[in-house]
Protein backbone atom coordinates (compact mmCIF):
# COMPACT_ATOMS: atom_id res chain seq x y z
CA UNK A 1 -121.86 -53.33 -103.20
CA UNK A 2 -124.22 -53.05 -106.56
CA UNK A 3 -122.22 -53.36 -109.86
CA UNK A 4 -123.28 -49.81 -110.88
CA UNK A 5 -121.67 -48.29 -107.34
CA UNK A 6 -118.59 -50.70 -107.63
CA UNK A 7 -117.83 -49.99 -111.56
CA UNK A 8 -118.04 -45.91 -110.35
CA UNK A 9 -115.23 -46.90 -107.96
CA UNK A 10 -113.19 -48.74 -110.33
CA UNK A 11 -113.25 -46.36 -112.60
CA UNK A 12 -112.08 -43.83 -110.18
CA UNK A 13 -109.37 -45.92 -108.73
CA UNK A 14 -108.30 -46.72 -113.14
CA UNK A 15 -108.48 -42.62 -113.12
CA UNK A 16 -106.14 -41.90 -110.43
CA UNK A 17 -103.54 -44.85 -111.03
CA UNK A 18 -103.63 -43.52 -114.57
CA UNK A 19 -103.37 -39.85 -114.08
CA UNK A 20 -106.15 -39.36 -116.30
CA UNK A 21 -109.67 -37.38 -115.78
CA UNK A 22 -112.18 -39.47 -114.76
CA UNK A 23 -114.22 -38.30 -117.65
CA UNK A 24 -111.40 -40.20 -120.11
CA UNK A 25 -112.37 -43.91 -118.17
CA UNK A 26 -115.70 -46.03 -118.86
CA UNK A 27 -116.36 -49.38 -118.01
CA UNK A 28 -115.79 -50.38 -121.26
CA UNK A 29 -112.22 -48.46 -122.11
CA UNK A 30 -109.42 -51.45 -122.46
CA UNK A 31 -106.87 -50.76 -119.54
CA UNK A 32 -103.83 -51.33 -122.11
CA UNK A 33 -105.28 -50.29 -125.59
CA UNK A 34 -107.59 -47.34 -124.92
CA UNK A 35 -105.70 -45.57 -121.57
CA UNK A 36 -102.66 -46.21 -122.22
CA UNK A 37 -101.87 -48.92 -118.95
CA UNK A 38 -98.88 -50.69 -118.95
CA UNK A 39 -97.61 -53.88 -116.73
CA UNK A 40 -96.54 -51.45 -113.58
CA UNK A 41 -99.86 -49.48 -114.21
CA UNK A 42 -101.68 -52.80 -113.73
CA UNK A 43 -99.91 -53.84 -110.99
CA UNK A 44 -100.83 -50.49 -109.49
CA UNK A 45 -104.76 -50.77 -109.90
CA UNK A 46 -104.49 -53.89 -108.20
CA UNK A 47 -102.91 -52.83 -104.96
CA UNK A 48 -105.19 -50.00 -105.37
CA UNK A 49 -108.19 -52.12 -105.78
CA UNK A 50 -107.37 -54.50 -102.81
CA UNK A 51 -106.54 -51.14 -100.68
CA UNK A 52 -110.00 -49.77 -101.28
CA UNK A 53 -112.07 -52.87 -101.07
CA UNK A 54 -110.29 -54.80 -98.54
CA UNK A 55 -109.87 -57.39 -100.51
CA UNK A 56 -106.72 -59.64 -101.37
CA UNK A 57 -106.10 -60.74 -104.69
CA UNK A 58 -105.13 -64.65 -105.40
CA UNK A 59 -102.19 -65.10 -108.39
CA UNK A 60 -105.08 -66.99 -109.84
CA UNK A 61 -107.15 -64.40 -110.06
CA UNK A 62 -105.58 -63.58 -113.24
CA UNK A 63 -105.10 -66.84 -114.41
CA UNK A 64 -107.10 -66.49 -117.42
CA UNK A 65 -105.10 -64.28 -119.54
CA UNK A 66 -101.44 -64.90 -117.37
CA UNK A 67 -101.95 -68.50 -117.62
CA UNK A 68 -103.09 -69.49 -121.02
CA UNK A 69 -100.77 -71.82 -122.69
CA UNK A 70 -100.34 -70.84 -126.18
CA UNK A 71 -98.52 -73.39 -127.27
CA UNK A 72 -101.47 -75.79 -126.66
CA UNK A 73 -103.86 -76.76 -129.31
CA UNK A 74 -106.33 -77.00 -127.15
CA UNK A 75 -105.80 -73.38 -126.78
CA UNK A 76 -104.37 -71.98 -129.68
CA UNK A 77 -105.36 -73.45 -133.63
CA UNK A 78 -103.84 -72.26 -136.63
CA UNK A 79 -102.60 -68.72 -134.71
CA UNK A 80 -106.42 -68.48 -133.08
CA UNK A 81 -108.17 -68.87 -129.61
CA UNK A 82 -110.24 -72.22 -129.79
CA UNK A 83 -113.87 -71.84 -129.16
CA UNK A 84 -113.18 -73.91 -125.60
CA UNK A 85 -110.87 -71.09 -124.31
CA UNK A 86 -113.12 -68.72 -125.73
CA UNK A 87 -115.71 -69.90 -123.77
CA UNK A 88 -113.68 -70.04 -120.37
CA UNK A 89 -112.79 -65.95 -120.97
CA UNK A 90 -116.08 -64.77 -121.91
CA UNK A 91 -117.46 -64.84 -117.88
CA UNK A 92 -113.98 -62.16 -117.43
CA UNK A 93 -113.93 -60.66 -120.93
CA UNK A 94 -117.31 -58.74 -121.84
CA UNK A 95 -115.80 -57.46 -124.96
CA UNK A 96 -116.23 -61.10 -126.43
CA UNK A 97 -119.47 -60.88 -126.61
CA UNK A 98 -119.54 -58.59 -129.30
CA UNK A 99 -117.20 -60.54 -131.59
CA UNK A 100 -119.17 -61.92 -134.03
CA UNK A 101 -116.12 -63.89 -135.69
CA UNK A 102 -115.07 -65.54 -132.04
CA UNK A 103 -113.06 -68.27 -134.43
CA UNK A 104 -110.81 -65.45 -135.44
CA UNK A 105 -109.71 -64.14 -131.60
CA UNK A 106 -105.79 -63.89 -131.24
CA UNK A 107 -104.22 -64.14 -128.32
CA UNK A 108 -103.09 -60.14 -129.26
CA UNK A 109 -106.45 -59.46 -129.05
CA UNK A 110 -107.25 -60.84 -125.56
CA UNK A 111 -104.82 -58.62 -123.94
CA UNK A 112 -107.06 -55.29 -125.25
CA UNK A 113 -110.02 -56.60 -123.84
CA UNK A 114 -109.05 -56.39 -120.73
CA UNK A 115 -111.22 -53.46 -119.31
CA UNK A 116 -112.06 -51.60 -116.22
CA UNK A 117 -115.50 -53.93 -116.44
CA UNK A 118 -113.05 -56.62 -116.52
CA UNK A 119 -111.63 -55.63 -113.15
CA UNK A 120 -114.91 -55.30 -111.78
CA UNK A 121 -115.77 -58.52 -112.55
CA UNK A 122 -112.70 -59.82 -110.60
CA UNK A 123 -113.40 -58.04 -107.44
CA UNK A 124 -117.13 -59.10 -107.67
CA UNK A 125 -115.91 -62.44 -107.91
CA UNK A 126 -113.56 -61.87 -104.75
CA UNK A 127 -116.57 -60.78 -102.97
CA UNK A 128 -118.56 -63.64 -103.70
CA UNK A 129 -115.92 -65.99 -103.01
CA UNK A 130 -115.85 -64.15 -99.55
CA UNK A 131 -119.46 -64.64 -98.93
CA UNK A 132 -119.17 -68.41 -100.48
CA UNK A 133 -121.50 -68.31 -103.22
């Protein structure tokens, strides 16, 4: 599936878990901050997302914002994101890129990047996987 087709689908699927008009959902609306998802909404995408791509979703999958150890330095300095875990998100988190201060990221400010484009990015990753690239 092309990105452009499979972000249209994602962002139907992110409408209709969400009860929202698919007019309200871009690729770049953040699932918690700008519609309004919460923990059972998310968990609802996903089944919704592995129902309509056939796909099955790993734990680890999510591993990048479920799994960051804050209390590490090596992830967390001085109440910031290092630039090394900054660097492992940006690949799943788009909205990084346009941080120009990425030495002042909290880990707050992770969870509202999270977008539909970052959901995307997981299933195209899935689908790769599949096709072991």
């Amino acid at each position: 599936m092309k990105k452009d087709q499979g972000l249209e689908t994602v962002c139907d699927i992110v409408a209709q878990c969400l009860a929202l008009e698919r007019d309200e959902v871009s690729p770049d609306a953040s699932l918690f901050a700008d519609l309004g998802a919460d923990s059972l909404d998310f968990l609802d995408l996903i089944f919704s997302l592995e129902e309509r791509f056939g796909l099955r979703f790993r734990d680890s999958e999510f591993d990048f914002v479920t799994r960051l150890d804050l209390t590490s330095p090596d992830v967390v300095r001085d109440g910031f994101l290092t630039n090394q875990t900054i660097e492992r998100l940006r690949p799943i988190l788009p909205a990084l890129n346009e941080i120009k201060a990425t030495d002042r990221v909290s880990p707050n400010q992770v969870f509202s990047m999270i977008t539909v484009h970052t959901l995307w990015i997981i299933v195209e990753r899935i689908f790769q996987r599949a096709r072991g690239c």
